[in-house]
PDB file of N, CA and C in Angstrom:
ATOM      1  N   UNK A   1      -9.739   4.379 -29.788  1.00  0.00           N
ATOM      2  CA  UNK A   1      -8.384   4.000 -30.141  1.00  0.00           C
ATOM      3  C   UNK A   1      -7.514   4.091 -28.886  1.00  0.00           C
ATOM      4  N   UNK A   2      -6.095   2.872 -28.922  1.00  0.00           N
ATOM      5  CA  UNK A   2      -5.775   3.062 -27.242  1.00  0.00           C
ATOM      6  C   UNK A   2      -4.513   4.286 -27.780  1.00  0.00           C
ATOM      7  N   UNK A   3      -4.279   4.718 -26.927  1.00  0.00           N
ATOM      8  CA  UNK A   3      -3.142   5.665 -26.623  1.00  0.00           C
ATOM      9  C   UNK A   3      -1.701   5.248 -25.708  1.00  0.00           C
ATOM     10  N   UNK A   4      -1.213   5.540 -26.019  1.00  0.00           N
ATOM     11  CA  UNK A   4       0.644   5.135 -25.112  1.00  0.00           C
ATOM     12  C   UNK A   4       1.105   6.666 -24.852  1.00  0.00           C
ATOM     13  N   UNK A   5       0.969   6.754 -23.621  1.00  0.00           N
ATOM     14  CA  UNK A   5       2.022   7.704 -22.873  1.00  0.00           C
ATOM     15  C   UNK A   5       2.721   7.823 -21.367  1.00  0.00           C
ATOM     16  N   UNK A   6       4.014   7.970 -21.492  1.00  0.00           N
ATOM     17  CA  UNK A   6       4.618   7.564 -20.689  1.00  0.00           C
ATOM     18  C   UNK A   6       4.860   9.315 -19.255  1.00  0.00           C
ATOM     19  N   UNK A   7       5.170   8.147 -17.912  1.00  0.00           N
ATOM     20  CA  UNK A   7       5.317   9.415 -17.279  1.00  0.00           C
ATOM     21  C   UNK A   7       5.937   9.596 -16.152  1.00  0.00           C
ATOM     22  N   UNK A   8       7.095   9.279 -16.842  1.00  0.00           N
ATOM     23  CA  UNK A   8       8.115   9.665 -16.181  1.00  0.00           C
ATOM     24  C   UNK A   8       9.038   8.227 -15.392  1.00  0.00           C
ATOM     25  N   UNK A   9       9.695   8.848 -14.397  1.00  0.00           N
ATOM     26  CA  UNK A   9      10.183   7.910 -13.478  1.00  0.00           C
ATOM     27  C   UNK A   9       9.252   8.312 -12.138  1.00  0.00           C
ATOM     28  N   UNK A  10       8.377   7.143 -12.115  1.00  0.00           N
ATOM     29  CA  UNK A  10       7.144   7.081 -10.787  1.00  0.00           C
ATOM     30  C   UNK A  10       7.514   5.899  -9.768  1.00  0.00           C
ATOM     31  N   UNK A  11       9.063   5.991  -9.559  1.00  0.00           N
ATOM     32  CA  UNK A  11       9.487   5.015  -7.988  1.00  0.00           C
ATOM     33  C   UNK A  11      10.285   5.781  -7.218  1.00  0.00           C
ATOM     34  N   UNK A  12       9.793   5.136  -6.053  1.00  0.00           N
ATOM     35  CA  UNK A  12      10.796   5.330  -5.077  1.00  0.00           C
ATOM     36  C   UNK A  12      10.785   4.455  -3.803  1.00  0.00           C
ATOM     37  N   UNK A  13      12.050   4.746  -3.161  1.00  0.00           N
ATOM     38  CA  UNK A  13      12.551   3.609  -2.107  1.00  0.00           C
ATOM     39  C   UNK A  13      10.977   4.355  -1.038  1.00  0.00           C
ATOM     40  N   UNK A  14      10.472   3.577   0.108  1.00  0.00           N
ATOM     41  CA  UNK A  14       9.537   4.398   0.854  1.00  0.00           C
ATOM     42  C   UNK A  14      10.703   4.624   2.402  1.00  0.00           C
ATOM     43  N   UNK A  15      10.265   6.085   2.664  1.00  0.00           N
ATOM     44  CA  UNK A  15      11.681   6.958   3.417  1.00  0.00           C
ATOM     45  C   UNK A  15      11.166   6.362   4.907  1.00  0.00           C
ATOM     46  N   UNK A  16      10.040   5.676   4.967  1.00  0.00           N
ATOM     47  CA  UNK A  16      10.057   5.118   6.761  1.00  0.00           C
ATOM     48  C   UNK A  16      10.298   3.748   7.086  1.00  0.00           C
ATOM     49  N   UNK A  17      10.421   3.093   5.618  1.00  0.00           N
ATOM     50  CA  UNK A  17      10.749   1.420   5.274  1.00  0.00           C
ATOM     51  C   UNK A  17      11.881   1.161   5.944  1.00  0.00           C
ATOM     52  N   UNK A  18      12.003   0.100   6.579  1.00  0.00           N
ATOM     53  CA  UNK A  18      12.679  -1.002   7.491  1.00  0.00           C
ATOM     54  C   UNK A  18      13.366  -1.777   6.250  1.00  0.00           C
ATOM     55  N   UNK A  19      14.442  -2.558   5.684  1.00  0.00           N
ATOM     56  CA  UNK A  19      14.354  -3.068   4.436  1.00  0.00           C
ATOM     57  C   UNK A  19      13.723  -2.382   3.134  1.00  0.00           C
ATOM     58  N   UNK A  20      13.932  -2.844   2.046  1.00  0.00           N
ATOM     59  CA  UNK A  20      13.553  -2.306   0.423  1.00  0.00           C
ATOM     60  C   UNK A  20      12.250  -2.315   0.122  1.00  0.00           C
ATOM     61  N   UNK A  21      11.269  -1.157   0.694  1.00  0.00           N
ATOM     62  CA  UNK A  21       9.961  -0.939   0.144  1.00  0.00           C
ATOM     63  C   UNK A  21       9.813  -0.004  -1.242  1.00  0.00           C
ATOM     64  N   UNK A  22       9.184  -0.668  -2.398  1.00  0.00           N
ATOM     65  CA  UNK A  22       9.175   0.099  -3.357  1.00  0.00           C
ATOM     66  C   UNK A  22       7.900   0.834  -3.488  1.00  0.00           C
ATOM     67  N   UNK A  23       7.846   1.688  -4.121  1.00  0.00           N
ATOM     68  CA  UNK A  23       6.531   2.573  -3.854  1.00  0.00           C
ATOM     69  C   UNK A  23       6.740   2.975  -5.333  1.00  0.00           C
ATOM     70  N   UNK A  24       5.912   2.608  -6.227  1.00  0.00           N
ATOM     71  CA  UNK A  24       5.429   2.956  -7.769  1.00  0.00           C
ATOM     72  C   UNK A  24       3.941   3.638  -7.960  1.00  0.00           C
ATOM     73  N   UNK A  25       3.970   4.970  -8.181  1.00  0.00           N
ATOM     74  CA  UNK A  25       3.008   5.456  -8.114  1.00  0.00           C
ATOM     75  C   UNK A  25       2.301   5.470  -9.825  1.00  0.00           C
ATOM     76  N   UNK A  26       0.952   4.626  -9.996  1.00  0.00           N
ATOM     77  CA  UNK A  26       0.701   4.788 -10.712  1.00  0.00           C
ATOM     78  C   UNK A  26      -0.352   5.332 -11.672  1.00  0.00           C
ATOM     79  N   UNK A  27      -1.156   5.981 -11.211  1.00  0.00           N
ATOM     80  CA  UNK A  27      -2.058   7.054 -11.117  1.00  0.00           C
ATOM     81  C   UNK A  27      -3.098   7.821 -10.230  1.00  0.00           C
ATOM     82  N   UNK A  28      -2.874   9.421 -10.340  1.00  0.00           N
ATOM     83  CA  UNK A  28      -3.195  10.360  -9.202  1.00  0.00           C
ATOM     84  C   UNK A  28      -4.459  11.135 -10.089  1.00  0.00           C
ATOM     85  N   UNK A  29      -5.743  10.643  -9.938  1.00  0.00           N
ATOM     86  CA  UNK A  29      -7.000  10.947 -10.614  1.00  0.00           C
ATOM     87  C   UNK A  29      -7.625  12.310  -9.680  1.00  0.00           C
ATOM     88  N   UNK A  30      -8.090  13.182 -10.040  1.00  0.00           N
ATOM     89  CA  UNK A  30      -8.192  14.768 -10.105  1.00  0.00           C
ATOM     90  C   UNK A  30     -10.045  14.715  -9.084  1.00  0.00           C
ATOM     91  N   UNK A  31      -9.924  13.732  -8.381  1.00  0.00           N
ATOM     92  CA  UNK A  31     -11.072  13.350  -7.855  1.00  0.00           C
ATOM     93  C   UNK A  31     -10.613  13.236  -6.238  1.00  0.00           C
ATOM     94  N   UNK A  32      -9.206  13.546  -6.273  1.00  0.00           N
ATOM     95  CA  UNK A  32      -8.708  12.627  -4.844  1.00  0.00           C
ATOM     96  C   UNK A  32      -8.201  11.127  -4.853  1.00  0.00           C
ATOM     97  N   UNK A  33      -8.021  10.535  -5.433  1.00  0.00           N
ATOM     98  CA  UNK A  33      -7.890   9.035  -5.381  1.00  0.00           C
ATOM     99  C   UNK A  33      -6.898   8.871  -6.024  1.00  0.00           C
ATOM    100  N   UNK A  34      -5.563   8.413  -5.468  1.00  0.00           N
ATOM    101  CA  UNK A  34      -4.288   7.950  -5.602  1.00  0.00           C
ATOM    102  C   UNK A  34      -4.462   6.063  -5.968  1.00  0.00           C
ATOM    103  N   UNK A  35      -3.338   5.616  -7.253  1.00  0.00           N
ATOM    104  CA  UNK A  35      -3.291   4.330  -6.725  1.00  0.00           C
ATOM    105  C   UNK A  35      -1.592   4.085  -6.845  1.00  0.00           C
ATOM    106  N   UNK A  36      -1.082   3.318  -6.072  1.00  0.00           N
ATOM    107  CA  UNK A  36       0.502   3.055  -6.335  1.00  0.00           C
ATOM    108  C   UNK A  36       0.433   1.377  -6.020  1.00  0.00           C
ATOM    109  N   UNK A  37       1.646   1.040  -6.385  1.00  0.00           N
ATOM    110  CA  UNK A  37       2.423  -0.454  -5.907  1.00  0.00           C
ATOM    111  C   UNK A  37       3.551  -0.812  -5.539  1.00  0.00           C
ATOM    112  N   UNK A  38       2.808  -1.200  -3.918  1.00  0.00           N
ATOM    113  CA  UNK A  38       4.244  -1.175  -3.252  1.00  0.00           C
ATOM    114  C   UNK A  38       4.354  -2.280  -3.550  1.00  0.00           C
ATOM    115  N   UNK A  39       6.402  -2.734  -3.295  1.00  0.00           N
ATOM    116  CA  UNK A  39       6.728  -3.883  -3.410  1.00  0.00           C
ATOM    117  C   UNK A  39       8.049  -4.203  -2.273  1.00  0.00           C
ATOM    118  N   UNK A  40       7.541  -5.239  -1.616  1.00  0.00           N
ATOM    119  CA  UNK A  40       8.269  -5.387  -0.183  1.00  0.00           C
ATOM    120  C   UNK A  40       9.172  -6.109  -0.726  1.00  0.00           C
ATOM    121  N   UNK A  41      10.578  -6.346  -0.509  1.00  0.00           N
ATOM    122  CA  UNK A  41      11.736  -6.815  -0.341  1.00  0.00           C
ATOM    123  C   UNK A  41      11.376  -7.791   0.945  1.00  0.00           C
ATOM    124  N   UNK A  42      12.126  -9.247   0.787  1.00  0.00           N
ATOM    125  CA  UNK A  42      12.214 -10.082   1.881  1.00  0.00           C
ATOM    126  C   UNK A  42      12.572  -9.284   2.988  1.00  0.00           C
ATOM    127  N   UNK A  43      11.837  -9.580   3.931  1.00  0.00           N
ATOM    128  CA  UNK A  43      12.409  -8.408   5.038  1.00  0.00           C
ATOM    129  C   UNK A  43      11.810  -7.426   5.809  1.00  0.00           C
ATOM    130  N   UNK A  44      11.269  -7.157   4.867  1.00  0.00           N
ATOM    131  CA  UNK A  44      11.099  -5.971   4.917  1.00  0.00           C
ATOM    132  C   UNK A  44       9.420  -5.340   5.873  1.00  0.00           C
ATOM    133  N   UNK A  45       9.949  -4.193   6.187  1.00  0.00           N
ATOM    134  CA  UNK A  45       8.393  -3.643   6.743  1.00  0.00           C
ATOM    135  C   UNK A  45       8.148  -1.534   6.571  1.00  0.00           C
ATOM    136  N   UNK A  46       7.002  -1.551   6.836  1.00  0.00           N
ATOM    137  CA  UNK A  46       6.779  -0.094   7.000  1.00  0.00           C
ATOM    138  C   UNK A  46       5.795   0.254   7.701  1.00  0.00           C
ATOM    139  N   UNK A  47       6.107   0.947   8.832  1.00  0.00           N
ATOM    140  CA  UNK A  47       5.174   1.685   9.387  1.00  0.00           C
ATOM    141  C   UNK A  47       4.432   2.997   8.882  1.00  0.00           C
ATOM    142  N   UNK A  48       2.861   3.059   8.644  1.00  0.00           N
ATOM    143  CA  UNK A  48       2.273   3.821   8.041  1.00  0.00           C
ATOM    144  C   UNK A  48       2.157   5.192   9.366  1.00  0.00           C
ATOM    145  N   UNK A  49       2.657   6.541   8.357  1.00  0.00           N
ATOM    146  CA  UNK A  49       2.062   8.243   9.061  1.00  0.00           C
ATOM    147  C   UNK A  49       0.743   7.713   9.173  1.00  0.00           C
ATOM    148  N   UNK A  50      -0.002   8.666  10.075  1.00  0.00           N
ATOM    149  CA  UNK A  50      -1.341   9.255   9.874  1.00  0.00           C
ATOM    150  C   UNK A  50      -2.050  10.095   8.420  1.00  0.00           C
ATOM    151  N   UNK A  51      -2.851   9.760   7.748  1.00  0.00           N
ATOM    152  CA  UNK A  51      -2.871  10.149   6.575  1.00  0.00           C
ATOM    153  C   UNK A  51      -4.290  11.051   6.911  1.00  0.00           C
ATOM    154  N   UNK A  52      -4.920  11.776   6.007  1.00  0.00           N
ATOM    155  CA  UNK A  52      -6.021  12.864   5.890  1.00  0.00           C
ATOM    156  C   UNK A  52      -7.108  12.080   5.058  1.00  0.00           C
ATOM    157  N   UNK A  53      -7.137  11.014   4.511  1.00  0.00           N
ATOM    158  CA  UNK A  53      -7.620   9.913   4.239  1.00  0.00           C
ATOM    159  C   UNK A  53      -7.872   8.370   4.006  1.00  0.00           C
ATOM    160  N   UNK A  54      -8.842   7.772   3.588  1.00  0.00           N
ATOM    161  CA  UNK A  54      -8.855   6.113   4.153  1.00  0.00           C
ATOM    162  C   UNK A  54      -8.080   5.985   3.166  1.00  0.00           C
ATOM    163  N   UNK A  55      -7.576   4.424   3.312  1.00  0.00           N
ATOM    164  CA  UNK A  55      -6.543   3.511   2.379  1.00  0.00           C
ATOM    165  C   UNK A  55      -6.786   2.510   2.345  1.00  0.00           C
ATOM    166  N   UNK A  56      -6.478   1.649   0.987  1.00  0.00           N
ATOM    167  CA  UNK A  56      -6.605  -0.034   0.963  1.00  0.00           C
ATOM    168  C   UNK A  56      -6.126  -0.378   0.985  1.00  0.00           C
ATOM    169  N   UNK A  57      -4.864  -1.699   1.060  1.00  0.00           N
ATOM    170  CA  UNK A  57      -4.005  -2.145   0.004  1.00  0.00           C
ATOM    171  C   UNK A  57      -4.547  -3.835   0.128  1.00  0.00           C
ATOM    172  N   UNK A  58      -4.197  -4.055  -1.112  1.00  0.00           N
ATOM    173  CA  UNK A  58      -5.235  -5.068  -1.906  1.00  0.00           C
ATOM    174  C   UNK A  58      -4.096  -5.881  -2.112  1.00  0.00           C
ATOM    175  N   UNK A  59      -3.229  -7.120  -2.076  1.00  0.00           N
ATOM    176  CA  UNK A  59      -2.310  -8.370  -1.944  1.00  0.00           C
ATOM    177  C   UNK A  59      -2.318  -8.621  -3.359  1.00  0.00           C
ATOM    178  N   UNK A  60      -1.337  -8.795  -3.804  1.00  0.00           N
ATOM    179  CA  UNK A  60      -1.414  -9.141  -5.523  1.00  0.00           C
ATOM    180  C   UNK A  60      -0.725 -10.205  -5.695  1.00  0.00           C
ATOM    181  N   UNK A  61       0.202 -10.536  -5.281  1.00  0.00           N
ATOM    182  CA  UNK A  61       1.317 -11.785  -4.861  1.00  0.00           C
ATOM    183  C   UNK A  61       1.939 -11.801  -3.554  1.00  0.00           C
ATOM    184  N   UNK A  62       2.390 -12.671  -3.098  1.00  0.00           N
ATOM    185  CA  UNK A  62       3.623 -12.713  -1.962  1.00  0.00           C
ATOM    186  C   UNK A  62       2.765 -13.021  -1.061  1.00  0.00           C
ATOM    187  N   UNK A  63       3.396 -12.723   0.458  1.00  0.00           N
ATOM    188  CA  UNK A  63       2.365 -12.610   1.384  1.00  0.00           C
ATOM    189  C   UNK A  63       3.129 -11.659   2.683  1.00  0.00           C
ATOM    190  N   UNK A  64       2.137 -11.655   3.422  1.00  0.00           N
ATOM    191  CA  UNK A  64       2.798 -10.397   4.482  1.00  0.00           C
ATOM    192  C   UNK A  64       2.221 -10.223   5.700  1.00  0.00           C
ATOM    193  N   UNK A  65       1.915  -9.548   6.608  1.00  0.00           N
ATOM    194  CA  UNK A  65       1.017  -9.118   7.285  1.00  0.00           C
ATOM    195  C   UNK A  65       1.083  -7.702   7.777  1.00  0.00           C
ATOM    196  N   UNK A  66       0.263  -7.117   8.587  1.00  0.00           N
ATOM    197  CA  UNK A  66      -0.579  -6.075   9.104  1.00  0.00           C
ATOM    198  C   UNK A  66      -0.341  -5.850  10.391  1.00  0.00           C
ATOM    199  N   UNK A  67      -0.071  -5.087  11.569  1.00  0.00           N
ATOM    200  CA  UNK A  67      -0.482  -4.625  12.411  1.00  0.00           C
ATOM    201  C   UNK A  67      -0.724  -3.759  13.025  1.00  0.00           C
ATOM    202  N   UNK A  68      -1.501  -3.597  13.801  1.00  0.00           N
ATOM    203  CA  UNK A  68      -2.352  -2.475  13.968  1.00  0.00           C
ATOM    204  C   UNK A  68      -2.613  -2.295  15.804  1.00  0.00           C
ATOM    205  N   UNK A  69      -2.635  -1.785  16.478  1.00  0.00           N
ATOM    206  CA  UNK A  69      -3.424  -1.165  17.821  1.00  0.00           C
ATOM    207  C   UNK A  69      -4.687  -1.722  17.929  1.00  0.00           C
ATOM    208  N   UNK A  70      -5.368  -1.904  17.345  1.00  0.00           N
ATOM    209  CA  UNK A  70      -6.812  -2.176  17.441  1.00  0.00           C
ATOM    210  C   UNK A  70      -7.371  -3.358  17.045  1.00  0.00           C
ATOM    211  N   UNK A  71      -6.246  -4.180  15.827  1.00  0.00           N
ATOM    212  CA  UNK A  71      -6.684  -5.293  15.385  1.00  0.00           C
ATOM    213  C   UNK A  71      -5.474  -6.596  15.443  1.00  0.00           C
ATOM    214  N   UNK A  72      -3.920  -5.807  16.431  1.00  0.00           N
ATOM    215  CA  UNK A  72      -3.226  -6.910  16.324  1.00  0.00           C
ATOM    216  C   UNK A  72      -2.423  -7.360  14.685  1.00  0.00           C
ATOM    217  N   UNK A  73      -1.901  -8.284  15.271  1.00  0.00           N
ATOM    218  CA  UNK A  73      -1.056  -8.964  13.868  1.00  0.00           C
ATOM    219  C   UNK A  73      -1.844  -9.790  13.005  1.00  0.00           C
ATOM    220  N   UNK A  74      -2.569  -9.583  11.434  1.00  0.00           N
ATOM    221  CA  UNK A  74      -3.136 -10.559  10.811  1.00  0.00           C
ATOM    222  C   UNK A  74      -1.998 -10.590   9.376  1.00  0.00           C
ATOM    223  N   UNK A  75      -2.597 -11.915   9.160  1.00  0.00           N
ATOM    224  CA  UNK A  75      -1.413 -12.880   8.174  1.00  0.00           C
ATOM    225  C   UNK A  75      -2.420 -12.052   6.755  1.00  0.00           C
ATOM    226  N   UNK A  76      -1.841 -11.605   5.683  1.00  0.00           N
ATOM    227  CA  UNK A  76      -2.014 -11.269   4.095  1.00  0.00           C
ATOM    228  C   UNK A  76      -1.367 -12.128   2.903  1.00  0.00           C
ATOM    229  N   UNK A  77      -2.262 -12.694   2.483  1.00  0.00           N
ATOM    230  CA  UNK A  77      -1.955 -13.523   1.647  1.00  0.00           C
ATOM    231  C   UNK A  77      -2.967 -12.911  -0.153  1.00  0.00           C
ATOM    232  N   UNK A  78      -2.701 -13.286  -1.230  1.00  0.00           N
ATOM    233  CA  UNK A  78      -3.118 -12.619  -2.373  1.00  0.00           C
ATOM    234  C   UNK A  78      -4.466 -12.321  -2.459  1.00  0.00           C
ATOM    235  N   UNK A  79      -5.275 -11.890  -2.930  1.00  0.00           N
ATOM    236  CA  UNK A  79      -7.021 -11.514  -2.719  1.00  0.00           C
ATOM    237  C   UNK A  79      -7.317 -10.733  -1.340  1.00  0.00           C
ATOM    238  N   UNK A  80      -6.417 -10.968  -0.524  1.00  0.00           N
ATOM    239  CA  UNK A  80      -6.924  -9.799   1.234  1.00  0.00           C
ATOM    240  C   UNK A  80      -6.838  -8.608   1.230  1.00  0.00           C
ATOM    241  N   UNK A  81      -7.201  -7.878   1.150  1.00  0.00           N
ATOM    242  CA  UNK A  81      -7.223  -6.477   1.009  1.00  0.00           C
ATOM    243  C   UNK A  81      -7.361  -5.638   2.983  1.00  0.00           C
ATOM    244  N   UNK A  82      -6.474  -4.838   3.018  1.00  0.00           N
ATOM    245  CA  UNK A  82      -6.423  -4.354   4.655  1.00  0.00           C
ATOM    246  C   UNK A  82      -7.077  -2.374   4.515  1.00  0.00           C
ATOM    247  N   UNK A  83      -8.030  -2.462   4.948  1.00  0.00           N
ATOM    248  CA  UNK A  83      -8.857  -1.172   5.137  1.00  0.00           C
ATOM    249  C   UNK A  83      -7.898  -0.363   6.487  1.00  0.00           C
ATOM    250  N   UNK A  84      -6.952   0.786   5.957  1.00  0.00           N
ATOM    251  CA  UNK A  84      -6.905   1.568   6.990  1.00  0.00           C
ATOM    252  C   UNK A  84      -7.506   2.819   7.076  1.00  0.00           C
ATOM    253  N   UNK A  85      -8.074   3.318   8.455  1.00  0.00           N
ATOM    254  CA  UNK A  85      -8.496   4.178   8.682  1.00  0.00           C
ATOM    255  C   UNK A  85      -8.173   5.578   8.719  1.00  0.00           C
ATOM    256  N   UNK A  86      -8.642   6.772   8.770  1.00  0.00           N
ATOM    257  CA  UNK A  86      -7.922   8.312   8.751  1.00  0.00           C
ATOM    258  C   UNK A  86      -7.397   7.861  10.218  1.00  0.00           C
ATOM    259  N   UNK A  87      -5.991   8.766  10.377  1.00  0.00           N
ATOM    260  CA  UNK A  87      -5.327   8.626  11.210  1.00  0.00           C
ATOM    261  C   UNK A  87      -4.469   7.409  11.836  1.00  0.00           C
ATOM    262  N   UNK A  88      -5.321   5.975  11.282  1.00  0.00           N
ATOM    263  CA  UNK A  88      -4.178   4.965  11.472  1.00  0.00           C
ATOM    264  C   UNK A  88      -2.673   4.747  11.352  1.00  0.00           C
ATOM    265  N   UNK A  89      -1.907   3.922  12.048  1.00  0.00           N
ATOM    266  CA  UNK A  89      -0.584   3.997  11.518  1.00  0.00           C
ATOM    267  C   UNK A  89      -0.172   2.695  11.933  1.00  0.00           C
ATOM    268  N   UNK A  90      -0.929   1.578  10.971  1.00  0.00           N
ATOM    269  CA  UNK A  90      -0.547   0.332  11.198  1.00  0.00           C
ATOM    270  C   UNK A  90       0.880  -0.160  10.401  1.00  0.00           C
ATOM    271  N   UNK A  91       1.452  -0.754  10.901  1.00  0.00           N
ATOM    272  CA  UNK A  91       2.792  -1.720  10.246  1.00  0.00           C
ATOM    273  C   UNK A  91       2.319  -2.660   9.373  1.00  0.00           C
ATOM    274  N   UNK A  92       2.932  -2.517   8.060  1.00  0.00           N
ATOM    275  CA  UNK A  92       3.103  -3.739   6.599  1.00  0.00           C
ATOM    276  C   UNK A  92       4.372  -4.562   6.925  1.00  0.00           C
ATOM    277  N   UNK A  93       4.377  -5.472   6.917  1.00  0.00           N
ATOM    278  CA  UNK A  93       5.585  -6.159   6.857  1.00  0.00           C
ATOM    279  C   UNK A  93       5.875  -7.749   5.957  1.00  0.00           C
ATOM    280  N   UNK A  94       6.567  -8.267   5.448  1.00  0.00           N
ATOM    281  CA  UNK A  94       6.831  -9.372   4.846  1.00  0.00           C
ATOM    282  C   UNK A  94       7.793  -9.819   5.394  1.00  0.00           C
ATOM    283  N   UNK A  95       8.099 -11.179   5.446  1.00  0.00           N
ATOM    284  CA  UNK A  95       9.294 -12.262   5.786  1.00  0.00           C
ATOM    285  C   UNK A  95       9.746 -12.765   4.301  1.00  0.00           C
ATOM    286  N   UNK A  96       8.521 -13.276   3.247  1.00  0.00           N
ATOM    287  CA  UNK A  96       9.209 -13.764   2.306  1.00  0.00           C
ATOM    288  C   UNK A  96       8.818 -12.733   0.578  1.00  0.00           C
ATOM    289  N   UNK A  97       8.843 -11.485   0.589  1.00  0.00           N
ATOM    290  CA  UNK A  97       8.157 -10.373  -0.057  1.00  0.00           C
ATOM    291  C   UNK A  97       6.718 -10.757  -0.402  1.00  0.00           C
ATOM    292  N   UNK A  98       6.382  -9.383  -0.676  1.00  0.00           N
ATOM    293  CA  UNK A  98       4.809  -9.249  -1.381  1.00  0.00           C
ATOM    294  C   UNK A  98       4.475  -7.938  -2.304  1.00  0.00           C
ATOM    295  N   UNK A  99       3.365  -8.078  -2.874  1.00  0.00           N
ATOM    296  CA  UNK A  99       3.308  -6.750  -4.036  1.00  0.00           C
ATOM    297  C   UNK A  99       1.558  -6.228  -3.586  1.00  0.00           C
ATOM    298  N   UNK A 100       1.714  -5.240  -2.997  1.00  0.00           N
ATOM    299  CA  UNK A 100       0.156  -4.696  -3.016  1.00  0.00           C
ATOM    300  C   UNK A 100       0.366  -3.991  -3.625  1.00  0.00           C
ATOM    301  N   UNK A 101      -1.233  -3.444  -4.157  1.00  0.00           N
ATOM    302  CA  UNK A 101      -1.891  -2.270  -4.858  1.00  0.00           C
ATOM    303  C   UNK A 101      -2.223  -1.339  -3.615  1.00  0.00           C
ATOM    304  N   UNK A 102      -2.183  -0.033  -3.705  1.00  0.00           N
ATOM    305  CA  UNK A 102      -2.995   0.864  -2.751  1.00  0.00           C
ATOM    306  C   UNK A 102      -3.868   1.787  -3.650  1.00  0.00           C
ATOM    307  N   UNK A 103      -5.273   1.743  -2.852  1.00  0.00           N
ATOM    308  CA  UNK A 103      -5.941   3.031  -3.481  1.00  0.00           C
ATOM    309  C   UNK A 103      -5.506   4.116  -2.335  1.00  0.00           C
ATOM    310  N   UNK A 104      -5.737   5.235  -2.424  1.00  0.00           N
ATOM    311  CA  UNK A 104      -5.907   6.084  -1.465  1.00  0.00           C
ATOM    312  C   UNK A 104      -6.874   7.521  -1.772  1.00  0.00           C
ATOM    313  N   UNK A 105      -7.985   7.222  -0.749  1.00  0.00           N
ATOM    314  CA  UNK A 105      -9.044   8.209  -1.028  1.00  0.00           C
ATOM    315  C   UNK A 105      -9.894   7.988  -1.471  1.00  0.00           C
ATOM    316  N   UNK A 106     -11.398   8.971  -1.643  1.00  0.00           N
ATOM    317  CA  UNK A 106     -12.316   8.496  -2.046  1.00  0.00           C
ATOM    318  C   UNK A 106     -13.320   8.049  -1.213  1.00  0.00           C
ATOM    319  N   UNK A 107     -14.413   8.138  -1.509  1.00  0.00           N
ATOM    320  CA  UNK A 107     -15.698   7.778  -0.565  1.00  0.00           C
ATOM    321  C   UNK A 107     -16.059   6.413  -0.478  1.00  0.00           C
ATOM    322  N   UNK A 108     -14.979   5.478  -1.772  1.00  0.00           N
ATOM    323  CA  UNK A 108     -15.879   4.368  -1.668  1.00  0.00           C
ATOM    324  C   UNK A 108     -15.137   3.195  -1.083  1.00  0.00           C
ATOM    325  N   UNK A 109     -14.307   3.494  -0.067  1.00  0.00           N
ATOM    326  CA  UNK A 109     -13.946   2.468   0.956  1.00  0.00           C
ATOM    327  C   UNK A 109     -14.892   1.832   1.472  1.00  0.00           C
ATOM    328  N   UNK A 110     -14.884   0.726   1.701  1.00  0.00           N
ATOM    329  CA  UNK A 110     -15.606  -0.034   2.687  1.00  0.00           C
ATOM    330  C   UNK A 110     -15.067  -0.263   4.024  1.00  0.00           C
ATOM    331  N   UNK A 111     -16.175  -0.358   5.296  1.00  0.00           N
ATOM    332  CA  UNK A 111     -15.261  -0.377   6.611  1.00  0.00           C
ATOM    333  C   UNK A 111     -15.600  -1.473   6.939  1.00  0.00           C
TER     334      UNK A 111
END
């Protein structure tokens, strides 16, 4: 049988965002593995901290791009998914918005 429960207020503006990054966190599984959805405002960008684990974020609409030290500026468009590494701190950015998913954590990144 399905169940409905609600939890809480899970947004917020993201505090290193350039322009209106939304950050909706929508479940934190007891395994390590975070997933949220950010949502870029025209404009907009964020430079990623160094984190203690890998990250995805997976393009759901819009489009955007990536850059990184090591791999340069690539274009994100819906279905691209961008693998960052422990310690990376690549830049998200959009000109005309976009909506990723992020996992975060977990063994089963692919590199």
């Amino acid at each position: 049988m399905a169940r409905v429960w609600y939890r809480g207020q899970q947004s917020r503006a993201h505090h290193r965002a350039t322009g209106e990054v939304i950050v909706t966190e929508v479940e934190d599984l007891p395994i390590g593995v975070s997933v949220s959805v950010w949502t870029f405002a025209p404009g907009s960008q964020v430079t990623l901290g160094p984190s203690y684990d890998d990250q995805r974020f997976t393009v759901l609409s819009g489009s955007g791009w990536v850059d990184s030290e090591e791999n340069g500026r690539q274009d994100l468009k819906p279905g691209a998914a961008a693998y960052v590494p422990i310690e990376d701190t690549p830049t998200f950015g959009s000109a005309d918005g976009m909506t990723v998913v992020k996992v975060f954590g977990g063994l089963m990144m692919p590199r």
